[in-house]
N, C-alpha and C. Protein backbone atom coordinates (compact mmCIF):
# COMPACT_ATOMS: atom_id res chain seq x y z
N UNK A 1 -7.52 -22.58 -8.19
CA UNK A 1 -7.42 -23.73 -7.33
C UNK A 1 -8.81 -24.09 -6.78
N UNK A 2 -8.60 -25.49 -6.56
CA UNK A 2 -10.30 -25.73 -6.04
C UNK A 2 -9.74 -26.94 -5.20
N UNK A 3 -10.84 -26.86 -3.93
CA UNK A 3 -10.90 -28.04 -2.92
C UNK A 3 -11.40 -29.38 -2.72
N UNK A 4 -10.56 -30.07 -2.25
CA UNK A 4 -10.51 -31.45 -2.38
C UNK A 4 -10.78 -32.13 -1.13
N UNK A 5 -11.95 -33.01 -0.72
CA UNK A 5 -11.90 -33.79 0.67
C UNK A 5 -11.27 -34.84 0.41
N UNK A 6 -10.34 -35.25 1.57
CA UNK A 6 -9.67 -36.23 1.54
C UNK A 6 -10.27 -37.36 2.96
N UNK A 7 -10.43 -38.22 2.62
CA UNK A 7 -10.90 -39.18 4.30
C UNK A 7 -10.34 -40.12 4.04
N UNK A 8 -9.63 -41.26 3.38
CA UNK A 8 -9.07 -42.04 3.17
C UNK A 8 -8.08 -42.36 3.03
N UNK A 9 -7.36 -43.32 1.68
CA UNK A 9 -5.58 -43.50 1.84
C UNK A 9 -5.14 -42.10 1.54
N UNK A 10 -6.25 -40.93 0.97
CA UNK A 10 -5.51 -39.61 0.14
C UNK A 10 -5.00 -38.71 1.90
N UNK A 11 -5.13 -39.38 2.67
CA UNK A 11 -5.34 -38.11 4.01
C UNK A 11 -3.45 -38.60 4.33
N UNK A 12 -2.94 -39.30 3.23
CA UNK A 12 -1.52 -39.30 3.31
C UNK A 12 -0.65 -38.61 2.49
N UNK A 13 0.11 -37.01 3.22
CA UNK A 13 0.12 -36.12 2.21
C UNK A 13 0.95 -36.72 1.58
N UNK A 14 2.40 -38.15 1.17
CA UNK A 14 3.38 -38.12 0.54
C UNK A 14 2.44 -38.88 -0.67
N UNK A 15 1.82 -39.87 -0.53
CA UNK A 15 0.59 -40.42 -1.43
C UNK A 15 0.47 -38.81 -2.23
N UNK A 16 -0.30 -38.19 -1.81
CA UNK A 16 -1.13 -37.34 -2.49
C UNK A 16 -0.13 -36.50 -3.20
N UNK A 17 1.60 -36.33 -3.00
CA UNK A 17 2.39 -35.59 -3.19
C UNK A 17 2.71 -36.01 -4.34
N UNK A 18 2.67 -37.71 -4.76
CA UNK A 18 3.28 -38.26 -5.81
C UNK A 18 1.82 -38.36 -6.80
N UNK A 19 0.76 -38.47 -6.70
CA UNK A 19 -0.27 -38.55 -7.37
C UNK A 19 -0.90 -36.96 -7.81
N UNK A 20 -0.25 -36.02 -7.34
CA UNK A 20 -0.94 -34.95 -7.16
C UNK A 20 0.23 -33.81 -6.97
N UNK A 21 1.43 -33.26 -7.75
CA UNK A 21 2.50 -32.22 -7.52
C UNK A 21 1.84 -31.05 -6.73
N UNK A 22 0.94 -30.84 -7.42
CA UNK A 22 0.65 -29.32 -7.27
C UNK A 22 0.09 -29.12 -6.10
N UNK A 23 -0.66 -30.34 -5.58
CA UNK A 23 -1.71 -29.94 -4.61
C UNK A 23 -1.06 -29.66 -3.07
N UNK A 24 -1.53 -28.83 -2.32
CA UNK A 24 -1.16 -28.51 -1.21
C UNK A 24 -2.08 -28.48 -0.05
N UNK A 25 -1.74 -28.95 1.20
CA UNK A 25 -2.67 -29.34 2.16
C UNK A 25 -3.40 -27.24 2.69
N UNK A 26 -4.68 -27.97 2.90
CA UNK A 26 -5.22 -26.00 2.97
C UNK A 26 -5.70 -26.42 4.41
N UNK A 27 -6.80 -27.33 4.93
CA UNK A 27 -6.95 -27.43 6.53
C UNK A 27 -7.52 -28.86 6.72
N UNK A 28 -8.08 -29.04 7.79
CA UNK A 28 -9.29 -30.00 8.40
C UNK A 28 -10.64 -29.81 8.13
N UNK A 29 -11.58 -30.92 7.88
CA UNK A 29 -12.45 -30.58 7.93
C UNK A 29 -13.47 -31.49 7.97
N UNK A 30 -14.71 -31.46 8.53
CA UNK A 30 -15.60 -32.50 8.36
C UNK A 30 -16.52 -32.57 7.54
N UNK A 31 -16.91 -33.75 7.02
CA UNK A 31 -18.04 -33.68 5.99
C UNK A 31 -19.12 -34.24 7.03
N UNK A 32 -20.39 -33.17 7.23
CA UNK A 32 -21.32 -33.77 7.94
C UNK A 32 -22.33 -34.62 7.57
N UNK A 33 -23.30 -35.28 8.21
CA UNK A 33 -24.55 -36.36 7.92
C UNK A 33 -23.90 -36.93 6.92
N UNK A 34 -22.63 -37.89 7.41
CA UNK A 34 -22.23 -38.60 6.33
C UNK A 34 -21.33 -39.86 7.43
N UNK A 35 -21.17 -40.76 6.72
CA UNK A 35 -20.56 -42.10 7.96
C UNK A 35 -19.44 -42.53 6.92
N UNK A 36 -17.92 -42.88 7.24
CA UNK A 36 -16.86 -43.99 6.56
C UNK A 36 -17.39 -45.44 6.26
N UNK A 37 -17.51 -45.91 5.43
CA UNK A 37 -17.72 -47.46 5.36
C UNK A 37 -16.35 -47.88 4.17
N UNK A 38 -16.23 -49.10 4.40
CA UNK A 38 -15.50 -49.66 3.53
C UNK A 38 -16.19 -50.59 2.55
N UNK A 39 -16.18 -50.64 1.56
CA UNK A 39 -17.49 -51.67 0.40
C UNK A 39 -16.33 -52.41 -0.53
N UNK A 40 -17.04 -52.29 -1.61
CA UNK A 40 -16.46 -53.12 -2.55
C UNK A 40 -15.00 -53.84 -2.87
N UNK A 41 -13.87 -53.64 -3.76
CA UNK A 41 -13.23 -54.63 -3.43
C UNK A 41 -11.84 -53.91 -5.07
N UNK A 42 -10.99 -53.58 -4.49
CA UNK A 42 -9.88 -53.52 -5.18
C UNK A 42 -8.56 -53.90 -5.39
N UNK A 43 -8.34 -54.48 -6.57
CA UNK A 43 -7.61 -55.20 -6.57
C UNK A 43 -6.06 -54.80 -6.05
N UNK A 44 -5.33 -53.43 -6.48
CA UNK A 44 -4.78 -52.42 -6.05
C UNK A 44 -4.50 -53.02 -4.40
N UNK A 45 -5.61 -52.89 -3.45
CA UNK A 45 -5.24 -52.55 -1.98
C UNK A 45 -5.52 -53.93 -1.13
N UNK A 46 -5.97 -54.97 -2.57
CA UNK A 46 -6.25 -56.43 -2.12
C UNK A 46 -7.65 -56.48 -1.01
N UNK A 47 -8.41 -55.78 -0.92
CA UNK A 47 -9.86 -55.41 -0.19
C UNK A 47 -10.57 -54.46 -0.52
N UNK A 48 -11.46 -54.16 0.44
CA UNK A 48 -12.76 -53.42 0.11
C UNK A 48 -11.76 -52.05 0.71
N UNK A 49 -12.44 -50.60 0.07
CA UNK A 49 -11.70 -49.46 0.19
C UNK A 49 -12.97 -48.43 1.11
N UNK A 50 -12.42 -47.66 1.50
CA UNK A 50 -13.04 -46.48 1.58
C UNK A 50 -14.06 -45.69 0.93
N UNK A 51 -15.24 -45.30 1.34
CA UNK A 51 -16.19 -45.07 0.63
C UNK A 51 -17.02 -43.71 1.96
N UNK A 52 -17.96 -42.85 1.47
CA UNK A 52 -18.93 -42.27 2.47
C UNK A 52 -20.26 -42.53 1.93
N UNK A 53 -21.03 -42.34 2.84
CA UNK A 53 -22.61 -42.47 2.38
C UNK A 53 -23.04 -41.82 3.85
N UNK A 54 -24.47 -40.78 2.91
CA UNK A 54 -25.50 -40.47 4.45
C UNK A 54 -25.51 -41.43 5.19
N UNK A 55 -25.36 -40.41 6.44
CA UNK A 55 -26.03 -40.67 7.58
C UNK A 55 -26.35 -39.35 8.47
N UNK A 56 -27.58 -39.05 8.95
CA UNK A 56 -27.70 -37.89 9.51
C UNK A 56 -27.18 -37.73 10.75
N UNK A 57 -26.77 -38.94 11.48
CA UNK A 57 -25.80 -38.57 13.10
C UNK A 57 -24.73 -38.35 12.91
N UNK A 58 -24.06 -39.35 11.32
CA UNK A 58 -22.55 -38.92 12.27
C UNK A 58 -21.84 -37.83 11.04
N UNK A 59 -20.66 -38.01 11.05
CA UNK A 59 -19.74 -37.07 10.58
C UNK A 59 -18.18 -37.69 10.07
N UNK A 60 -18.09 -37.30 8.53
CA UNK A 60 -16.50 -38.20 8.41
C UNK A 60 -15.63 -37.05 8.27
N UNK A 61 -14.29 -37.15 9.02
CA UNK A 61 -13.21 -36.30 9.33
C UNK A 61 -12.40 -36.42 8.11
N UNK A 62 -11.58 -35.34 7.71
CA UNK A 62 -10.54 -35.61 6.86
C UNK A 62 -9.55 -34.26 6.66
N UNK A 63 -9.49 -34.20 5.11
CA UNK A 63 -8.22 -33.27 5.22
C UNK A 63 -8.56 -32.67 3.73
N UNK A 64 -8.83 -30.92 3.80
CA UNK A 64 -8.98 -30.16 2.72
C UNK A 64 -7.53 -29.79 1.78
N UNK A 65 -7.11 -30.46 0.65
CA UNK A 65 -6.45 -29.57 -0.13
C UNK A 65 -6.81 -28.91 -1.16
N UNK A 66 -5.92 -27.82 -1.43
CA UNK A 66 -6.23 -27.38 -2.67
C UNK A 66 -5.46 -28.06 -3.71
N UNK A 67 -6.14 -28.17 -4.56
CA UNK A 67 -5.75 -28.47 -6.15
C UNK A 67 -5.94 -27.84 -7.40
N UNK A 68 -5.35 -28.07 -8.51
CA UNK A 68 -5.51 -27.74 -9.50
C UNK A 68 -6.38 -28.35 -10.67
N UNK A 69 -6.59 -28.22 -11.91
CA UNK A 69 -6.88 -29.18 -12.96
C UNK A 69 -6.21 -29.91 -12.90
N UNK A 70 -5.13 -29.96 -13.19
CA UNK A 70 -4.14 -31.41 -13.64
C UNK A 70 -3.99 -32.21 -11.81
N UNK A 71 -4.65 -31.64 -11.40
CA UNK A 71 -4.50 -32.30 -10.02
C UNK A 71 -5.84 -33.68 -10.14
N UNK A 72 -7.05 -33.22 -10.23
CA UNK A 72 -8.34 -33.37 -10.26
C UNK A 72 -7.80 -34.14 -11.51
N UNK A 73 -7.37 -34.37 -12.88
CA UNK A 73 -7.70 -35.17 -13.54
C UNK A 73 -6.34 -36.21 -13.23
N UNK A 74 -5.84 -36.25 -12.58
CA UNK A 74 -4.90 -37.38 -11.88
C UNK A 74 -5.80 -37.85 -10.77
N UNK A 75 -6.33 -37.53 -9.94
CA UNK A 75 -6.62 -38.39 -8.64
C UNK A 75 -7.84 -39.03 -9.64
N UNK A 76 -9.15 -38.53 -10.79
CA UNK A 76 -10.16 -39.22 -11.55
C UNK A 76 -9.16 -40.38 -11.95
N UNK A 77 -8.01 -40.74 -12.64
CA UNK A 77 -7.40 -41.32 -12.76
C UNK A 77 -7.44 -42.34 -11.63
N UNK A 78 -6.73 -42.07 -10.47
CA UNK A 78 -6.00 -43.07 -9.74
C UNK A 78 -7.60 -43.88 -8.78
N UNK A 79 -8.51 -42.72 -8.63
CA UNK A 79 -9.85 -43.17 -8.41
C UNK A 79 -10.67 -44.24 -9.46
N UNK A 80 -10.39 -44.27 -9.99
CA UNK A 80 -11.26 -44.86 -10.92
C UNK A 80 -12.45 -44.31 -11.69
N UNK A 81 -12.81 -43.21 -12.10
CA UNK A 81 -13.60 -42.51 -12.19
C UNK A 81 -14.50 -42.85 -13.43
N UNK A 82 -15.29 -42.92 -14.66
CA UNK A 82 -16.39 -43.01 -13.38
C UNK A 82 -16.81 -44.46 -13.42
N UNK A 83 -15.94 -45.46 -13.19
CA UNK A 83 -16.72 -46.83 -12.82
C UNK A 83 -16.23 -47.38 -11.32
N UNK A 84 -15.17 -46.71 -10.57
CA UNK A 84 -15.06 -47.14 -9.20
C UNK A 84 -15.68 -45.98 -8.47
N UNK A 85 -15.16 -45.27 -8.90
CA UNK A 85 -15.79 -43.72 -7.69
C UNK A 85 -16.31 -42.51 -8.89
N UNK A 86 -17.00 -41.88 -8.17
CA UNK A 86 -17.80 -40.63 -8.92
C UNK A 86 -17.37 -39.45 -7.74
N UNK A 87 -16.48 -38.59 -8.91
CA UNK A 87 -16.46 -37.02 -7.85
C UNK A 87 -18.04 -36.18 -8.05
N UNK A 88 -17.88 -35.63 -6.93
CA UNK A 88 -19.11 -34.86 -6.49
C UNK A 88 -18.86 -34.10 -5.82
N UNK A 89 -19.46 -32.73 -5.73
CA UNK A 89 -19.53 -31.71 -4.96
C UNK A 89 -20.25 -32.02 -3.77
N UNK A 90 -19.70 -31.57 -2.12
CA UNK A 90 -20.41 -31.25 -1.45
C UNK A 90 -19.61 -30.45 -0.68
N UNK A 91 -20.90 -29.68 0.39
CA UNK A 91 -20.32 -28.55 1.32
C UNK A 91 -19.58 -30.17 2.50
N UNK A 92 -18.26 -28.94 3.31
CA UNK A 92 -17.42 -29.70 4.69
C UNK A 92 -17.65 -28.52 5.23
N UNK A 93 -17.21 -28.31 6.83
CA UNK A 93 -17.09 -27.37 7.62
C UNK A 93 -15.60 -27.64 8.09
N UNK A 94 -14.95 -26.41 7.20
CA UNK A 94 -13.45 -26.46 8.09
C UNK A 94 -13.58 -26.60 9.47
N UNK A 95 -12.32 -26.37 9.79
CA UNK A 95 -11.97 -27.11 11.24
C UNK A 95 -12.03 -25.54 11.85
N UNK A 96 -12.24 -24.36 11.29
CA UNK A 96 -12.81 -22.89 11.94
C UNK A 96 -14.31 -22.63 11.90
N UNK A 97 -14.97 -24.10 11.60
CA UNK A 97 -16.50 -23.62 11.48
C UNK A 97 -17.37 -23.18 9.92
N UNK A 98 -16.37 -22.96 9.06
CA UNK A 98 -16.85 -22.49 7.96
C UNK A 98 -17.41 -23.85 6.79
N UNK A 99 -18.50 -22.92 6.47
CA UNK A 99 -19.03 -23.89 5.51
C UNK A 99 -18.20 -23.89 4.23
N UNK A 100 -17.27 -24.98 3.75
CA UNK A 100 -16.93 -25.03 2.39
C UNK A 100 -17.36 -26.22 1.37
N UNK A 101 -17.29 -25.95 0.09
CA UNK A 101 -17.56 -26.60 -1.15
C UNK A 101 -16.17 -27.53 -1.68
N UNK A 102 -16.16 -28.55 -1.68
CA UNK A 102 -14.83 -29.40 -2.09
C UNK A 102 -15.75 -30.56 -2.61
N UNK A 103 -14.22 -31.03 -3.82
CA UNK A 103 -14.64 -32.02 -4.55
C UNK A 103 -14.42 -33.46 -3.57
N UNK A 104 -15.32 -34.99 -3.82
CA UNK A 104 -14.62 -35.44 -2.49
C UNK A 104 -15.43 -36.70 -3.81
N UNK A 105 -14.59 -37.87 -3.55
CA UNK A 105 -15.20 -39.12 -4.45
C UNK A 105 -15.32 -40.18 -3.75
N UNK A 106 -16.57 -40.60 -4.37
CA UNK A 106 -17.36 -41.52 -3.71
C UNK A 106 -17.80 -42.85 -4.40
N UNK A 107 -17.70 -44.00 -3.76
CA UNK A 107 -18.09 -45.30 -4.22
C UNK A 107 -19.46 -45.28 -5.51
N UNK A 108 -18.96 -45.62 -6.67
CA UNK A 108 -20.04 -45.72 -7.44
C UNK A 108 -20.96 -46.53 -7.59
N UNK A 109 -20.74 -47.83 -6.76
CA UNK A 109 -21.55 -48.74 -6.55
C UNK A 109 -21.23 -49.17 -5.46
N UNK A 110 -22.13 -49.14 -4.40
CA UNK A 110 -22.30 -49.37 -3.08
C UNK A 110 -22.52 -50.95 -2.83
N UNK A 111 -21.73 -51.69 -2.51
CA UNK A 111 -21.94 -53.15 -1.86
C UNK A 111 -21.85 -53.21 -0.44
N UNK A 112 -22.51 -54.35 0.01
CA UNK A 112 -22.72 -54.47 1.68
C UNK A 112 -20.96 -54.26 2.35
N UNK A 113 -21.05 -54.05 2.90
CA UNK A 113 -19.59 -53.71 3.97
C UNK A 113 -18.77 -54.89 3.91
N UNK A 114 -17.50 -54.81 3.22
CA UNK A 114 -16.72 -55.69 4.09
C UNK A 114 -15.17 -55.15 4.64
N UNK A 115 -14.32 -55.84 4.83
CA UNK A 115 -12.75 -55.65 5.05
C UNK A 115 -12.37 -55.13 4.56
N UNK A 116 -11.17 -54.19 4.45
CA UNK A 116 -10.76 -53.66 4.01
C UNK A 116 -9.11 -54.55 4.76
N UNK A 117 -8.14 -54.58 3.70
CA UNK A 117 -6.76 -55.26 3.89
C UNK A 117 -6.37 -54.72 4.91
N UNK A 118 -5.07 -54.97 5.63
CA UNK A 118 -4.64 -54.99 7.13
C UNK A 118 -3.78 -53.58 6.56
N UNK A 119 -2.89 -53.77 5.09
CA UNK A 119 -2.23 -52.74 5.00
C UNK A 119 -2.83 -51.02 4.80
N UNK A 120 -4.03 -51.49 4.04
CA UNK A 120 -5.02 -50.28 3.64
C UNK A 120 -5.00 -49.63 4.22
N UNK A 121 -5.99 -50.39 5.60
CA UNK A 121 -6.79 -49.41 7.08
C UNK A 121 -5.68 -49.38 7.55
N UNK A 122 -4.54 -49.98 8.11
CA UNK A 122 -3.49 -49.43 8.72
C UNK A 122 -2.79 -47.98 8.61
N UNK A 123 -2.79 -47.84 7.36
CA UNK A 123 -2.30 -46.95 5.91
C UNK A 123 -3.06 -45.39 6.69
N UNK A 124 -4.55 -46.00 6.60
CA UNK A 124 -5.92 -44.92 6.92
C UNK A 124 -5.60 -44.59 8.83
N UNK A 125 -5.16 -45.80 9.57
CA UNK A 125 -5.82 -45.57 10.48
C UNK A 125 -4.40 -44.73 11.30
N UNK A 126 -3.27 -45.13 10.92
CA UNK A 126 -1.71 -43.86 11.01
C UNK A 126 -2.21 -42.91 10.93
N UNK A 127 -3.17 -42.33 9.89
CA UNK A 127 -3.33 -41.03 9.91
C UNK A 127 -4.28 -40.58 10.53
N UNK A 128 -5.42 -41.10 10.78
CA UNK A 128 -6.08 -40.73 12.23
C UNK A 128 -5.66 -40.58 13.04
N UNK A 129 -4.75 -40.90 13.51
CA UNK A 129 -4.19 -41.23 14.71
C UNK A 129 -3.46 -39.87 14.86
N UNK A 130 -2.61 -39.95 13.56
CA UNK A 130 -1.45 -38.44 13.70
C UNK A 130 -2.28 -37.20 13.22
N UNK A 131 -3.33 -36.82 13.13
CA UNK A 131 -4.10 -35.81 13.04
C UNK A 131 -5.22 -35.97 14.01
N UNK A 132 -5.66 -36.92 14.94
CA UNK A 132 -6.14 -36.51 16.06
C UNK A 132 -7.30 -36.72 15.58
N UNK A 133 -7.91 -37.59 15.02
CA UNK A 133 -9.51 -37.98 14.22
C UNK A 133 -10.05 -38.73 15.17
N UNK A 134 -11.15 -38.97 15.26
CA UNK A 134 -11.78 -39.88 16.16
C UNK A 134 -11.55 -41.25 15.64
N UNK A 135 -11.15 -41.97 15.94
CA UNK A 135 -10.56 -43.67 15.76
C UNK A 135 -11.60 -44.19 15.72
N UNK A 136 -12.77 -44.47 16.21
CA UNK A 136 -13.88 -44.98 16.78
C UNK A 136 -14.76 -45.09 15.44
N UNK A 137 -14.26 -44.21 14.70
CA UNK A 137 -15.83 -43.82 13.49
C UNK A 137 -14.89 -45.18 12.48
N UNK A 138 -13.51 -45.03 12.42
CA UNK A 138 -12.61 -45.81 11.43
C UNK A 138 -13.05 -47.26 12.03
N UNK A 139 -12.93 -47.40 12.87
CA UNK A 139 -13.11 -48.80 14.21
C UNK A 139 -14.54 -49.33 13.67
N UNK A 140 -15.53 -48.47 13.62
CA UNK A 140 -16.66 -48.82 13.42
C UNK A 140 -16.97 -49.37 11.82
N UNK A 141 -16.24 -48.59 11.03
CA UNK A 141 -16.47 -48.79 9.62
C UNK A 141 -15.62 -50.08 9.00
N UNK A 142 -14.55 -50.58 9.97
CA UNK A 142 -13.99 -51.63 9.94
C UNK A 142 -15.29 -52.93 9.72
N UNK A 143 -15.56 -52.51 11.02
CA UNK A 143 -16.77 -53.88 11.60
C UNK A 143 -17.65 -54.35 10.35
């Protein structure tokens, strides 16, 4: 099994349940010197989606599962891989402090910020809410 960051529509475990059997939620965790933005534009969610990119102040919250292979080549699937998003390794710090390694995918082409649909971020911002994330960073990446 190997780890997966989730910060987006995936931080909804029944989503991730139907795209993903095997995978099972493992903890919290943050990915640091990194900020939420929303960019480009899918047709799927009718707006711009979820994306991270450096930043050395802040920090994007989310949700570690574990997965499998056939897990990882379903979400490359439902991601778009590699012409909407590119998986990549980076270290998160669980929510006990520990430094971990999870796969986490990211916008492959970065466009200036816009909207993201009312249902999307709604979708995103339920689950902030019910896991206790800072609202403010989602609020901001709206703008």
């Amino acid at each position: 099994m190997q780890l997966y960051f989730a910060y987006g529509s995936n931080l909804d475990q029944e989503q991730m349940a139907d795209r993903c059997p095997t995978a099972r939620f493992y903890k919290f965790a943050v990915l640091p010197q990194n900020k939420l933005i929303f960019t480009g534009y899918s047709k799927v969610r009718l707006g711009s989606v979820a994306s991270v990119i450096p930043d050395p102040q802040k920090y994007v919250e989310g949700v570690l599962y574990e997965v499998g292979d056939s897990d990882l080549e379903s979400l490359d699937k439902y991601e778009g891989v590699p012409t909407s998003y590119t998986r990549t390794q980076v270290q998160v710090i669980t929510d006990e402090g520990h430094p971990t390694q999870a796969w986490v995918y990211v916008k492959s082409e970065v466009t200036p910020p816009s909207p993201p649909s009312e249902g999307y971020y709604s979708l995103i911002y339920k689950h902030y809410a019910r896991y206790g994330f800072n609202r403010s960073h989602l609020e901001e990446a709206k703008k």
